[in-house]
Protein backbone atom coordinates (compact mmCIF):
# COMPACT_ATOMS: atom_id res chain seq x y z
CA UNK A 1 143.64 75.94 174.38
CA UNK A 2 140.72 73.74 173.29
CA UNK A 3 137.87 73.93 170.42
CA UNK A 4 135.76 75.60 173.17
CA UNK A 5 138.05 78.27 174.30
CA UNK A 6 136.90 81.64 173.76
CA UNK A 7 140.16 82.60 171.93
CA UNK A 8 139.55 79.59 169.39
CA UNK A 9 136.46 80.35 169.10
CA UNK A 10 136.76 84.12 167.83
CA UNK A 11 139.64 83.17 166.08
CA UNK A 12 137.40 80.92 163.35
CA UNK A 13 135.23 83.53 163.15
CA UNK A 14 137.48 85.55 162.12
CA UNK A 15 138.68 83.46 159.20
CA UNK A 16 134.60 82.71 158.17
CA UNK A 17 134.19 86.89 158.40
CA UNK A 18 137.26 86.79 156.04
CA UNK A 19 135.78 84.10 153.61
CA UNK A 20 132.67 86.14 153.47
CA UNK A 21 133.90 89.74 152.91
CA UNK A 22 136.22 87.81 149.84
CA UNK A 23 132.82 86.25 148.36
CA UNK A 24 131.47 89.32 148.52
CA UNK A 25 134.61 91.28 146.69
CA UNK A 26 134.28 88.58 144.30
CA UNK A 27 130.93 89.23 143.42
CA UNK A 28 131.07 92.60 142.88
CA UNK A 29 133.46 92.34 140.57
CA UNK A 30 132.18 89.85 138.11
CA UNK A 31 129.03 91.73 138.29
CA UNK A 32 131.08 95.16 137.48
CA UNK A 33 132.72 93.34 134.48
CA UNK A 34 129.15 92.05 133.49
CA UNK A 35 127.83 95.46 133.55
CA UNK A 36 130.59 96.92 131.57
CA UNK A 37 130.43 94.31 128.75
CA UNK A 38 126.79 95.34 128.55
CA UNK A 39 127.71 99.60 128.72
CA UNK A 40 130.29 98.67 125.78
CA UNK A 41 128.06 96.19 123.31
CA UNK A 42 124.90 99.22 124.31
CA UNK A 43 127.63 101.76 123.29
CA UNK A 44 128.03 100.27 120.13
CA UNK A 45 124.33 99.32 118.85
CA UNK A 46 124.01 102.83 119.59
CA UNK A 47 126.51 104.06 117.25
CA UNK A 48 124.85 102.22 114.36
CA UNK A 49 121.82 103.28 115.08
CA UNK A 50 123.40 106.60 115.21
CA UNK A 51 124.11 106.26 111.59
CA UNK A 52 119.91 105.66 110.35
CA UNK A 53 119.80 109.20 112.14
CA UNK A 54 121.84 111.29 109.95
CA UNK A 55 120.98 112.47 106.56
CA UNK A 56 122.97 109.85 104.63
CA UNK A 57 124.52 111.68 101.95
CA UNK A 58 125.89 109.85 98.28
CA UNK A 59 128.84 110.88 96.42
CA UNK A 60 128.96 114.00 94.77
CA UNK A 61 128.47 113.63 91.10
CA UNK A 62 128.63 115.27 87.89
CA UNK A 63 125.29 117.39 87.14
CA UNK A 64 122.80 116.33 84.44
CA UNK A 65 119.18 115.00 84.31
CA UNK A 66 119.96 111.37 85.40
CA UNK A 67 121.87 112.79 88.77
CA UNK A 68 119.33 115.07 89.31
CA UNK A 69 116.64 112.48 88.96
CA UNK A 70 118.38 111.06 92.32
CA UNK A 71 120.51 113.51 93.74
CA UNK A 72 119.75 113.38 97.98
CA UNK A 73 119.30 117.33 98.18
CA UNK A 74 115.67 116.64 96.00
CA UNK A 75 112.73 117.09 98.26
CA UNK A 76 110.39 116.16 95.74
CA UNK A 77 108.19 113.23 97.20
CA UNK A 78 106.77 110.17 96.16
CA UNK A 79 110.04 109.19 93.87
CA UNK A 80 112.04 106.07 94.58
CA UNK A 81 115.31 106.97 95.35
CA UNK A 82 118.37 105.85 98.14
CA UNK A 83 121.19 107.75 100.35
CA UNK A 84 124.00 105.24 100.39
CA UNK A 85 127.27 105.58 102.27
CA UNK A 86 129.85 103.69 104.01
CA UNK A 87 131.36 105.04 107.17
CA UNK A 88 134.06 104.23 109.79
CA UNK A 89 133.46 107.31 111.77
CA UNK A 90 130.26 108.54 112.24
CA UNK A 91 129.64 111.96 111.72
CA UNK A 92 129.69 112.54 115.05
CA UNK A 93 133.58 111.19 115.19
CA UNK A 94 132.29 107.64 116.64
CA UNK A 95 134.88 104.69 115.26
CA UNK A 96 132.24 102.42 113.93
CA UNK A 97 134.95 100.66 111.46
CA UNK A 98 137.05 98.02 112.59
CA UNK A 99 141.01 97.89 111.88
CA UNK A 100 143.73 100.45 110.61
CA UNK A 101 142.15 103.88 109.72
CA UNK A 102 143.80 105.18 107.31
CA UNK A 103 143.47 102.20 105.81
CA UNK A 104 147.03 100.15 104.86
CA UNK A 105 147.88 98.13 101.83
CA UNK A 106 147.02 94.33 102.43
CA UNK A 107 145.40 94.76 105.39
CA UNK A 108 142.02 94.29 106.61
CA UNK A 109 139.55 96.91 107.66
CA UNK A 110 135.77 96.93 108.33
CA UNK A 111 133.21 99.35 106.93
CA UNK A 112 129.61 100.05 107.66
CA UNK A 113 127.56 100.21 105.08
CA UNK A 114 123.88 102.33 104.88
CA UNK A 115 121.51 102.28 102.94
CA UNK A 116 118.85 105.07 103.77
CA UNK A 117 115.25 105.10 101.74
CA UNK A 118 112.86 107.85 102.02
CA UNK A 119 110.32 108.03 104.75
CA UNK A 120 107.26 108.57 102.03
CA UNK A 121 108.35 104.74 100.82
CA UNK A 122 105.62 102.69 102.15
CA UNK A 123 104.15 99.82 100.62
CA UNK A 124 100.71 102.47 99.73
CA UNK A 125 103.25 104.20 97.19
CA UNK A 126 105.81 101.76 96.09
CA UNK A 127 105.62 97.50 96.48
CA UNK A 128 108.19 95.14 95.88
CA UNK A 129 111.08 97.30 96.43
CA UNK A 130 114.34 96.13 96.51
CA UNK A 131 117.76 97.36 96.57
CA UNK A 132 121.00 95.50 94.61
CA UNK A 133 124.98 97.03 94.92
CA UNK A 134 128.06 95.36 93.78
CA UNK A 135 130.92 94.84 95.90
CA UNK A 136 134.26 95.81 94.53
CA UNK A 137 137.10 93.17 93.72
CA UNK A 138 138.83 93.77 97.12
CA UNK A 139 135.32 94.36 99.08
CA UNK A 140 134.16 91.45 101.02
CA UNK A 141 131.14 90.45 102.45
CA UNK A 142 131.28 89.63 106.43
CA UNK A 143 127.37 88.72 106.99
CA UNK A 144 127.40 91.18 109.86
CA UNK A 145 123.87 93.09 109.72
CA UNK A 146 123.13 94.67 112.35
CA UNK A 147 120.12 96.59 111.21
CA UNK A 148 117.39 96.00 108.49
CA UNK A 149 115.85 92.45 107.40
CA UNK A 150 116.04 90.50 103.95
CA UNK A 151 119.77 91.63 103.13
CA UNK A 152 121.78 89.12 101.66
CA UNK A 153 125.10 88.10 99.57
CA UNK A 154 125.06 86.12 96.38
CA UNK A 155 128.98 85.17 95.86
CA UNK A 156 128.17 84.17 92.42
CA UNK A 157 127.27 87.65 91.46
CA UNK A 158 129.48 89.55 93.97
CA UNK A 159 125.98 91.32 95.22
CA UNK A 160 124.32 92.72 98.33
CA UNK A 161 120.80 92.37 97.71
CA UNK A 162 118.14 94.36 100.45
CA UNK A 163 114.22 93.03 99.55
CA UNK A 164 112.80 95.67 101.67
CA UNK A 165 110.21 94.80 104.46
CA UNK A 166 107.30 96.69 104.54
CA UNK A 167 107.49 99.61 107.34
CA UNK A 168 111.76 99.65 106.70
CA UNK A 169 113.61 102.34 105.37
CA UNK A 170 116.99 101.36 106.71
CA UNK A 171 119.43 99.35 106.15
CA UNK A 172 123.14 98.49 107.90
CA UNK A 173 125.70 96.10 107.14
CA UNK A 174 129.47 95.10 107.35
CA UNK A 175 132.12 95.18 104.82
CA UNK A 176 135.86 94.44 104.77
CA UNK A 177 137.87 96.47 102.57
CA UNK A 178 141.42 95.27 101.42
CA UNK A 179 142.80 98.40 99.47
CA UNK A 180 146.00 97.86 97.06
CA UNK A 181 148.96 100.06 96.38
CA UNK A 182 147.10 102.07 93.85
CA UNK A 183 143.69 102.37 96.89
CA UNK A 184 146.33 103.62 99.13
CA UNK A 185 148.31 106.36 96.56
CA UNK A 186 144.71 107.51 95.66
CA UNK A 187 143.57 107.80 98.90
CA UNK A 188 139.85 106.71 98.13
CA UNK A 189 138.25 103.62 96.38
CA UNK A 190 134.87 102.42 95.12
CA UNK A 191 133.42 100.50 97.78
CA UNK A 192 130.44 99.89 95.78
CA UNK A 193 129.04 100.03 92.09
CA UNK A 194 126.11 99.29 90.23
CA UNK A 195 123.63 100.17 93.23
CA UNK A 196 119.82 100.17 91.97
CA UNK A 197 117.01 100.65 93.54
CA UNK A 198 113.65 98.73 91.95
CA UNK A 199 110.01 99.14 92.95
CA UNK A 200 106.61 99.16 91.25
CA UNK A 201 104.79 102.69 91.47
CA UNK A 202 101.44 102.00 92.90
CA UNK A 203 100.05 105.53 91.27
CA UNK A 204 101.42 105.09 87.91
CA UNK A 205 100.93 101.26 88.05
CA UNK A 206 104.61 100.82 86.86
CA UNK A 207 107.88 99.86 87.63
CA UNK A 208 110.81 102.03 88.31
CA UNK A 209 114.33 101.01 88.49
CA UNK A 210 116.97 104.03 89.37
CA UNK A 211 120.47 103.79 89.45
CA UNK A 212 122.40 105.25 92.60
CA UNK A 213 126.05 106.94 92.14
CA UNK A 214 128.82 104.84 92.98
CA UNK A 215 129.83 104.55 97.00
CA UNK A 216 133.15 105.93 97.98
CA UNK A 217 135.43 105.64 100.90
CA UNK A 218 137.92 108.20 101.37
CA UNK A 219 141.07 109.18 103.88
C-alpha cells in the first residue's frame, strides 16, 4: 500500500475531515464563552441602571419642619433636594452587592450607593450643584462608579463628593462595608452621614444648602 493507493488516500482525508470538524468545535466554543461573558457583564450594567429607575427612597425620619423641607414623598417642585440609598438587592430582588449578605463581622461586603436628584434640576433652575456625604469609620471607598460623572473621594475628609454635570440627575457608586460586633447585634448601620446637597437658586438668586437624613443599611 503506497501514498497513491486509494485506501491511503481516503484514509488522510479522514484525519484532515477530523482536524476540521475539531477547529470548528473549538470555535464555537470560545465564541459561546465570549458571548456569555458579554450576557453576564450586560446583565449586570443593567441591574444598576435598574436602580436610577426606582423611586429612591431615604430613611424614615422623625417629623418636623426640617424633614419635611426634604422628605422624598414632597411633590412640590423647583426645591433642591436628594433620594439617597444604598442597596445590595434591588428592589426587584437583583444581588447588586458583592460578598456575605447578611453581612458578617470582619468581613468585607460591597454596597451600591444612589444618589437620585429631581428631574426639574436643570442648570435653568439651580447651577453649581453639588452633592457631599461622609463615609462611616468602617465604610470604604472602592472608586467603582459605574454611573454619573464628577464623583470623587477625598481621604483626608473621609468624603464622597458628586459636582453634578449639567443634564445628570443620577448618581451610582461602590462602597465596602466592614460592620463590627455591635453592626452585626444591631442589625443595621449608618452607611453614610452628613449628606448635603448645595446649589444656587437661579429664581431667588441665592444659594441653598439642605441637609439629607442619614443613609442606612439594614438585614
Amino acid at each position: 500500500m503506497g501514498p497513491t493507493c486509494p485506501a491511503h488516500k481516503a484514509y488522510i482525508h479522514l484525519w484532515i475531515d477530523i482536524f476540521l470538524a475539531m477547529a470548528v468545535i473549538s470555535l464555537l466554543i470560545v465564541n459561546l464563552v465570549l458571548l456569555s461573558k458579554g450576557r453576564i457583564n450586560d446583565s449586570r450594567n443593567a441591574g444598576v441602571a435598574g436602580l436610577l429607575s426606582q423611586e429612591v427612597e431615604s430613611p424614615v425620619v422623625p417629623p418636623g419642619k426640617e424633614n419635611h423641607d426634604i422628605s422624598p414623598d414632597d411633590s412640590r417642585q423647583n426645591e433642591l433636594s436628594l433620594q439617597a440609598k444604598a442597596f445590595y438587592f434591588s428592589d426587584e430582588g437583583e444581588q447588586l452587592g458583592r460578598g456575605p449578605w447578611p453581612p458578617e463581622t470582619g468581613k468585607s461586603t460591597r454596597l451600591k450607593m444612589a444618589w437620585k436628584l429631581p428631574q426639574w434640576v436643570t442648570p435653568a433652575v439651580f447651577k453649581d450643584v453639588s452633592v457631599t456625604g461622609k463615609l462611616s469609620p468602617n465604610v470604604f471607598w472602592t472608586g467603582y462608579v459605574p454611573i454619573g460623572q464628577g464623583v470623587t473621594f477625598r481621604p483626608s475628609t473621609g468624603k464622597v463628593r458628586w459636582d453634578v454635570v449639567s443634564g445628570e440627575t443620577n448618581a451610582v457608586f461602590e462602597l465596602e462595608f466592614r460592620p463590627d460586633s455591635t453592626d452585626i447585634e444591631k442589625k443595621e448601620a449608618v452607611i453614610m452621614s452628613t449628606i448635603v446637597v448645595r446649589g444656587y437658586d437661579t429664581a431667588t438668586q441665592a444659594r441653598v444648602e439642605i441637609l439629607i437624613p442619614d443613609v442606612l443599611s439594614l438585614w
